[in-house]
PDB file of N, CA and C in Angstrom:
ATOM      1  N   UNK A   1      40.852 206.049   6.079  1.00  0.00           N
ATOM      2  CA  UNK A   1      39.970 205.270   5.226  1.00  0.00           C
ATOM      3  C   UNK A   1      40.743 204.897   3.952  1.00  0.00           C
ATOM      4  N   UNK A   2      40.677 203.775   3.506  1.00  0.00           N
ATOM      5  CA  UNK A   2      41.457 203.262   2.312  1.00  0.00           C
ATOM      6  C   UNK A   2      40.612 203.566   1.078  1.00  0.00           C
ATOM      7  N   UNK A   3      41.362 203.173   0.027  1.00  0.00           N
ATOM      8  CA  UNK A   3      40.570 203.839  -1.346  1.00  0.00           C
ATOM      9  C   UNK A   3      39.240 202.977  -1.305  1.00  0.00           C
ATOM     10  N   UNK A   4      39.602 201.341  -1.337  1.00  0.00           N
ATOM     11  CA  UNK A   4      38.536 200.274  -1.732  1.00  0.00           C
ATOM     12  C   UNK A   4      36.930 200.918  -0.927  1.00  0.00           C
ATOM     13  N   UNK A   5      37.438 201.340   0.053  1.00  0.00           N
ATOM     14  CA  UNK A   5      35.916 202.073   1.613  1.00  0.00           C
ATOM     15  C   UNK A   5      35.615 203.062   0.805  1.00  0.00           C
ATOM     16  N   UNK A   6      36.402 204.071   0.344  1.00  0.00           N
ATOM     17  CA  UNK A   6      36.010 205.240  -0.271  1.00  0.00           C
ATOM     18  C   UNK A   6      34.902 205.170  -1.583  1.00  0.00           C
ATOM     19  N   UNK A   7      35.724 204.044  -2.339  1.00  0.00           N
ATOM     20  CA  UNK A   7      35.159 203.806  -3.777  1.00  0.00           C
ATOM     21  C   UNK A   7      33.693 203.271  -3.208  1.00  0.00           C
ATOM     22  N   UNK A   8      33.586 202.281  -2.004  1.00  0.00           N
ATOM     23  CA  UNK A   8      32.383 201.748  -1.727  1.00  0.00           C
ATOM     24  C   UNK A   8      31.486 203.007  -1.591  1.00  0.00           C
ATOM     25  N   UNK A   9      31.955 203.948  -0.730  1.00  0.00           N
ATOM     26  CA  UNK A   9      30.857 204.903  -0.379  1.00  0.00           C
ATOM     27  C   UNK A   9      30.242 205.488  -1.350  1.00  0.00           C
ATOM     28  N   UNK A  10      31.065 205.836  -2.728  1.00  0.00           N
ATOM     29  CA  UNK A  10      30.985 206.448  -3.635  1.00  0.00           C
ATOM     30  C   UNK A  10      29.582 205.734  -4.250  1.00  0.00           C
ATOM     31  N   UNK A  11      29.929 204.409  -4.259  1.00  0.00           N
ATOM     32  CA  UNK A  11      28.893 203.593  -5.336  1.00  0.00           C
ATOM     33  C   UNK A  11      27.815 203.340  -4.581  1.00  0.00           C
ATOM     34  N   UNK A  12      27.985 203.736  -3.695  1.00  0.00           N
ATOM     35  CA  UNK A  12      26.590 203.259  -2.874  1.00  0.00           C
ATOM     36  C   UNK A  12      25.195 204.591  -2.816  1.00  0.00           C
ATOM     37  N   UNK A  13      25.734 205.738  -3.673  1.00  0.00           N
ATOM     38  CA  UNK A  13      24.982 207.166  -3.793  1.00  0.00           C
ATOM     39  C   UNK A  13      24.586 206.378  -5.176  1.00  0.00           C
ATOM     40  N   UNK A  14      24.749 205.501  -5.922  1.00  0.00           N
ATOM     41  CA  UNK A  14      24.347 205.301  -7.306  1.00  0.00           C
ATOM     42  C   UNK A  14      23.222 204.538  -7.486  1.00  0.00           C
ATOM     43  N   UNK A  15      22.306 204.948  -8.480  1.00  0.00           N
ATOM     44  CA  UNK A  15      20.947 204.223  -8.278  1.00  0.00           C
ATOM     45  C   UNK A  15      21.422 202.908  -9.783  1.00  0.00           C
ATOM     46  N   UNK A  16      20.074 201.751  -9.524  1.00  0.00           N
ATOM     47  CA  UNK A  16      20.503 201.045 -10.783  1.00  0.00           C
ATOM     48  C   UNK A  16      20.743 201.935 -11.934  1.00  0.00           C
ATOM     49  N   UNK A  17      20.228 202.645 -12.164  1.00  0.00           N
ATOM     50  CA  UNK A  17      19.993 203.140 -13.512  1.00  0.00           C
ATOM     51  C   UNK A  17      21.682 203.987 -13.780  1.00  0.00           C
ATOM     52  N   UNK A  18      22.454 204.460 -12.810  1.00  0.00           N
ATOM     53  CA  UNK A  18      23.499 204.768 -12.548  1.00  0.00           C
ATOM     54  C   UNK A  18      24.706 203.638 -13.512  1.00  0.00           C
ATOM     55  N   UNK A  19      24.207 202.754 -12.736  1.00  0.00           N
ATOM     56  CA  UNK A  19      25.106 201.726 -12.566  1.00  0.00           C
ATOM     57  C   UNK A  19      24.950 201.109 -14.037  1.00  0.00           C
ATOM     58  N   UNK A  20      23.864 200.942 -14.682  1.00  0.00           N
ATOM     59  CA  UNK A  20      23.190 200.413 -15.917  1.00  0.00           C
ATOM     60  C   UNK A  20      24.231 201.245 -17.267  1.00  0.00           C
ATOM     61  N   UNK A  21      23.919 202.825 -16.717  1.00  0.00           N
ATOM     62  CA  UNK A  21      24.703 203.749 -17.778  1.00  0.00           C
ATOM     63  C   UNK A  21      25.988 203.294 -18.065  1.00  0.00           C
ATOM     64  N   UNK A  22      26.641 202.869 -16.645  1.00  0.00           N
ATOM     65  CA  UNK A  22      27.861 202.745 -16.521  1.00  0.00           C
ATOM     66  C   UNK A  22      28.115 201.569 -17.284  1.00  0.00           C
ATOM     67  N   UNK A  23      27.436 200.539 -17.395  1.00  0.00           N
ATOM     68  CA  UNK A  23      27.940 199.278 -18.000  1.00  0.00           C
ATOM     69  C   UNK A  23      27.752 199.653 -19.803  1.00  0.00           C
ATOM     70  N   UNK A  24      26.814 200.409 -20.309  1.00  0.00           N
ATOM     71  CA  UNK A  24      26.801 200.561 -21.700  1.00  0.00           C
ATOM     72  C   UNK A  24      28.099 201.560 -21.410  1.00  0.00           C
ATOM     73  N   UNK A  25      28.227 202.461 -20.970  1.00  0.00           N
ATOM     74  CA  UNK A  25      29.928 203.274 -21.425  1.00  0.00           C
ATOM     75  C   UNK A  25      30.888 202.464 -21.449  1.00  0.00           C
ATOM     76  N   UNK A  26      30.514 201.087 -21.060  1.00  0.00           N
ATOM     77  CA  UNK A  26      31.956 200.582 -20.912  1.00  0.00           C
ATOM     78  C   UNK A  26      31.481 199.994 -21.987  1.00  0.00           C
ATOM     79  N   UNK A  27      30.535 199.157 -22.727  1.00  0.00           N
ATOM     80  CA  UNK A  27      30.368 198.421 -24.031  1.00  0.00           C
ATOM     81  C   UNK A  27      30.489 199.593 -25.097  1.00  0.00           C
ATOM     82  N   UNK A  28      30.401 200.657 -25.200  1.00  0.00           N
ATOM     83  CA  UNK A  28      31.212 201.535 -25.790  1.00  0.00           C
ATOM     84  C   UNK A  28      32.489 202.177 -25.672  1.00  0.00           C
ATOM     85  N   UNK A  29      32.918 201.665 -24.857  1.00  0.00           N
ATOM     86  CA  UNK A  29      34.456 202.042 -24.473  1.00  0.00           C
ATOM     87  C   UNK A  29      35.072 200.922 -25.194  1.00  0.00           C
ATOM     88  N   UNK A  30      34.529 199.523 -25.546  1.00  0.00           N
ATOM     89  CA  UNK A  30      34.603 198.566 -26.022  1.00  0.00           C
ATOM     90  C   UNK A  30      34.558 198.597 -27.827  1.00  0.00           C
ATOM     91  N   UNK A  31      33.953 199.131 -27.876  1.00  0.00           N
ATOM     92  CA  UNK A  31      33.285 199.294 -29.558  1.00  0.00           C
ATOM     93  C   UNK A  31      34.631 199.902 -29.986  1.00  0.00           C
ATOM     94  N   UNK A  32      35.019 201.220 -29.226  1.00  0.00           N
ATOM     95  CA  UNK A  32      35.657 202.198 -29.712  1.00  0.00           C
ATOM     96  C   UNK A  32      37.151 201.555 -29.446  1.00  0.00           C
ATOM     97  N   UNK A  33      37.903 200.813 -28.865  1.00  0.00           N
ATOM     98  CA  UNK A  33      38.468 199.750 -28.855  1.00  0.00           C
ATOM     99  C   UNK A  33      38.592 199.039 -30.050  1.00  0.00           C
ATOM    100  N   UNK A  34      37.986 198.358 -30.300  1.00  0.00           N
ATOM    101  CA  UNK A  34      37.329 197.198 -31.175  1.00  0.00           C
ATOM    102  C   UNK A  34      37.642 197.912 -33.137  1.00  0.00           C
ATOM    103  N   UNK A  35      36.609 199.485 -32.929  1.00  0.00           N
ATOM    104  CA  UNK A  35      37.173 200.302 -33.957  1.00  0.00           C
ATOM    105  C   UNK A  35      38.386 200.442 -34.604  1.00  0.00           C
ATOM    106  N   UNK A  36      39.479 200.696 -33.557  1.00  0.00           N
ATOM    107  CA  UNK A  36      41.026 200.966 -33.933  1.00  0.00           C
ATOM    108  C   UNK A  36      41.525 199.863 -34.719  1.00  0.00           C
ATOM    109  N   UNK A  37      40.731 198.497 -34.741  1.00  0.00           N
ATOM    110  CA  UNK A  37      41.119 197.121 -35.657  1.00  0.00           C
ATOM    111  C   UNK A  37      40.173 197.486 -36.869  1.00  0.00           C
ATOM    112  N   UNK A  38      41.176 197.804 -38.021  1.00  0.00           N
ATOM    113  CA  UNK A  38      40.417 197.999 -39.346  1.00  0.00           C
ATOM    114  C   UNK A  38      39.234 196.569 -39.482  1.00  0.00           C
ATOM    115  N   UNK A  39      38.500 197.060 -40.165  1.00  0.00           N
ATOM    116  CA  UNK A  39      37.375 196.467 -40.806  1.00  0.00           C
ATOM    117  C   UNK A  39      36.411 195.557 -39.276  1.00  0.00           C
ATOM    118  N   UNK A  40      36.867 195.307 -38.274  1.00  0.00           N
ATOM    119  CA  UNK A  40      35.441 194.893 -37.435  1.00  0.00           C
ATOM    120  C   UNK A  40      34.538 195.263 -37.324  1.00  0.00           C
ATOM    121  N   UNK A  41      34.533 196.538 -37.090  1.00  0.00           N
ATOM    122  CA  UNK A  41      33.021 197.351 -37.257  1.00  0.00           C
ATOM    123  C   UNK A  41      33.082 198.631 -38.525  1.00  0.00           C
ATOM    124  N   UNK A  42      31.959 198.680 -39.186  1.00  0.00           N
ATOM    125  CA  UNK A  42      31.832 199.953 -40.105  1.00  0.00           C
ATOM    126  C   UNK A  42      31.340 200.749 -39.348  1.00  0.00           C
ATOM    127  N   UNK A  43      31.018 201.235 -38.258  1.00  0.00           N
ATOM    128  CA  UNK A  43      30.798 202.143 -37.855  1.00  0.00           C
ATOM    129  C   UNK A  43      31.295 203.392 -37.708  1.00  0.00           C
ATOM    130  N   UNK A  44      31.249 204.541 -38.182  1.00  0.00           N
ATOM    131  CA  UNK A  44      31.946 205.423 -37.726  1.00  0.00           C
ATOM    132  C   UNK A  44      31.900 205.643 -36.085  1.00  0.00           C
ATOM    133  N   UNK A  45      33.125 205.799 -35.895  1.00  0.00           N
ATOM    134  CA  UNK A  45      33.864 205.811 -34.539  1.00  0.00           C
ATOM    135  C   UNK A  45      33.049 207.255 -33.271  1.00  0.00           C
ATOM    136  N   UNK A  46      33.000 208.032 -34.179  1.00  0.00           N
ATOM    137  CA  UNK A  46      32.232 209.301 -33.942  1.00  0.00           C
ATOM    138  C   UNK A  46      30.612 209.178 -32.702  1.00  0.00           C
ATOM    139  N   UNK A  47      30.288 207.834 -33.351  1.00  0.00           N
ATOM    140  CA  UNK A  47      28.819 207.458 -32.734  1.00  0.00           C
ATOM    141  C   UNK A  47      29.291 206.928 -31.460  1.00  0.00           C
ATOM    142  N   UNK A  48      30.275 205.905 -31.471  1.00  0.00           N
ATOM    143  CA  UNK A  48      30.521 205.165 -30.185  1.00  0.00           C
ATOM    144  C   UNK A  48      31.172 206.239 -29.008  1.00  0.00           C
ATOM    145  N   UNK A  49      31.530 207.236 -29.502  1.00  0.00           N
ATOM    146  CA  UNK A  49      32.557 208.144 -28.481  1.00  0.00           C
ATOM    147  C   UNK A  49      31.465 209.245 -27.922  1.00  0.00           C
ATOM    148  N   UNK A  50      29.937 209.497 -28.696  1.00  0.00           N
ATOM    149  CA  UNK A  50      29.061 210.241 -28.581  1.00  0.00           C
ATOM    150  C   UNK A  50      28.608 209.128 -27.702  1.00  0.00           C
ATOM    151  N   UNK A  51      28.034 208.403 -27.550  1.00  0.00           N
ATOM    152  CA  UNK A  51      27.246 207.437 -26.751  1.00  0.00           C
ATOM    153  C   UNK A  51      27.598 207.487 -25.490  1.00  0.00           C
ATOM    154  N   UNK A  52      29.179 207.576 -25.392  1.00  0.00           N
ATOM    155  CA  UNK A  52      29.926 207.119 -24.546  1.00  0.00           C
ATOM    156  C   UNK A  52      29.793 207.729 -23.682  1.00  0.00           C
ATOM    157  N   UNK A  53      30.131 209.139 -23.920  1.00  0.00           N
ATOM    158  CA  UNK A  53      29.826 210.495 -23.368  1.00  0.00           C
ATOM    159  C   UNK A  53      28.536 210.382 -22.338  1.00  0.00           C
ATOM    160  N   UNK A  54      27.033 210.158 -23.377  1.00  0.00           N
ATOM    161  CA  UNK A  54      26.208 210.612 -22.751  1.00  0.00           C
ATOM    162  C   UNK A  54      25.704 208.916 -21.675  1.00  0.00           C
ATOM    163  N   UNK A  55      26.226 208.460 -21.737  1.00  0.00           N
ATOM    164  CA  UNK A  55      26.130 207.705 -20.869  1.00  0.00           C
ATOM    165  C   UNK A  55      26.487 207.952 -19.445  1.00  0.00           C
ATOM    166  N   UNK A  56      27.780 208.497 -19.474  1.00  0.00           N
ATOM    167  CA  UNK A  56      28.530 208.730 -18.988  1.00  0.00           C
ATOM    168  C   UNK A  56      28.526 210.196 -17.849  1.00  0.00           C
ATOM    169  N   UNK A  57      27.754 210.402 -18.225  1.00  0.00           N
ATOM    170  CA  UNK A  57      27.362 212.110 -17.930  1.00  0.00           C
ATOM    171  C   UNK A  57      26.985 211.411 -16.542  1.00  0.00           C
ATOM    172  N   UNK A  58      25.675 211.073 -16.042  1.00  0.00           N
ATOM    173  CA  UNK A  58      24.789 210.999 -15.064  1.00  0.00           C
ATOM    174  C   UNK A  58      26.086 210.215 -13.810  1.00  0.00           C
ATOM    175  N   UNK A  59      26.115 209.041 -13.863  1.00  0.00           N
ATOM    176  CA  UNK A  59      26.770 208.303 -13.076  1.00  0.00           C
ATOM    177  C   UNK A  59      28.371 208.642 -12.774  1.00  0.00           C
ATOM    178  N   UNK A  60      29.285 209.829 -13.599  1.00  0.00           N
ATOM    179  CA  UNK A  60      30.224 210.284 -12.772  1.00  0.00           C
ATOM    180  C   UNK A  60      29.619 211.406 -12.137  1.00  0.00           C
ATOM    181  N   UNK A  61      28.617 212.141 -12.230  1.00  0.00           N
ATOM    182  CA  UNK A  61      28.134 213.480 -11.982  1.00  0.00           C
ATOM    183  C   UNK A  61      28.040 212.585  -9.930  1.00  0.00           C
ATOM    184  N   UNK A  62      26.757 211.653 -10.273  1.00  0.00           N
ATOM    185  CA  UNK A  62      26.284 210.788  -9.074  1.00  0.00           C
ATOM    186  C   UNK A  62      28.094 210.441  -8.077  1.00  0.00           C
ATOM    187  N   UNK A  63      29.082 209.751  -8.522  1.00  0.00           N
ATOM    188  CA  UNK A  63      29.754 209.132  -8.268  1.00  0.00           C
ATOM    189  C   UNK A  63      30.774 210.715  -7.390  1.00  0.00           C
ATOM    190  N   UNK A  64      31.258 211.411  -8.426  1.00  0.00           N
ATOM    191  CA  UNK A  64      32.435 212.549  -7.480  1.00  0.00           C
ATOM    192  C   UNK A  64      31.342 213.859  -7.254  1.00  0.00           C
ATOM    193  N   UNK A  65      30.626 213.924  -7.538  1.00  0.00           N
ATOM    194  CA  UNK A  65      29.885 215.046  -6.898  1.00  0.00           C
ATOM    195  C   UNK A  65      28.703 215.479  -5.952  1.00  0.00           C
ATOM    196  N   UNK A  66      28.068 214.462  -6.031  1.00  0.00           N
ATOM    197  CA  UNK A  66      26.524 214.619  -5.619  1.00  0.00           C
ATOM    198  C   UNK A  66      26.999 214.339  -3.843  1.00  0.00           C
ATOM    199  N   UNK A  67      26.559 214.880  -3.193  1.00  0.00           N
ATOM    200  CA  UNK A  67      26.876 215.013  -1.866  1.00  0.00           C
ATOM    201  C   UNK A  67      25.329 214.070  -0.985  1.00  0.00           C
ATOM    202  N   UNK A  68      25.956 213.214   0.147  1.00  0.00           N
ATOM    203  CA  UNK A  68      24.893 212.519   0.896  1.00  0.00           C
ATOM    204  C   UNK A  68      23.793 213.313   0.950  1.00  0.00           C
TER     205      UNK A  68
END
């Protein structure tokens, strides 16, 4: 089985809401990006890497662990 079949099987255990998390971790994977360029965002950096996290929690948990 090749990776691309594997990765399919993987994503196919993921519900929308999975998949939803996954797209805000990446618009915070983005922010925190975006951060490292002085002055675009005032945000402390701290919030976007916390977000990131808990986004993040559910849909790798779903993705390498959760068994058929």
């Amino acid at each position: 089985m090749n990776l691309i079949n594997k990765m399919n099987k993987r994503v196919e255990h993921m519900s929308v809401f999975d998949l939803k998390l996954t797209q805000w971790a990446t618009l915070f994977i983005a922010f925190i990006i975006a951060k490292l360029f002085p002055k675009i965002l005032n945000i402390n950096i701290w919030w976007f890497v916390g977000l990131f996290m808990l986004c993040l929690i559910k849909p790798v948990y779903v993705f390498y662990f959760k068994k058929s």
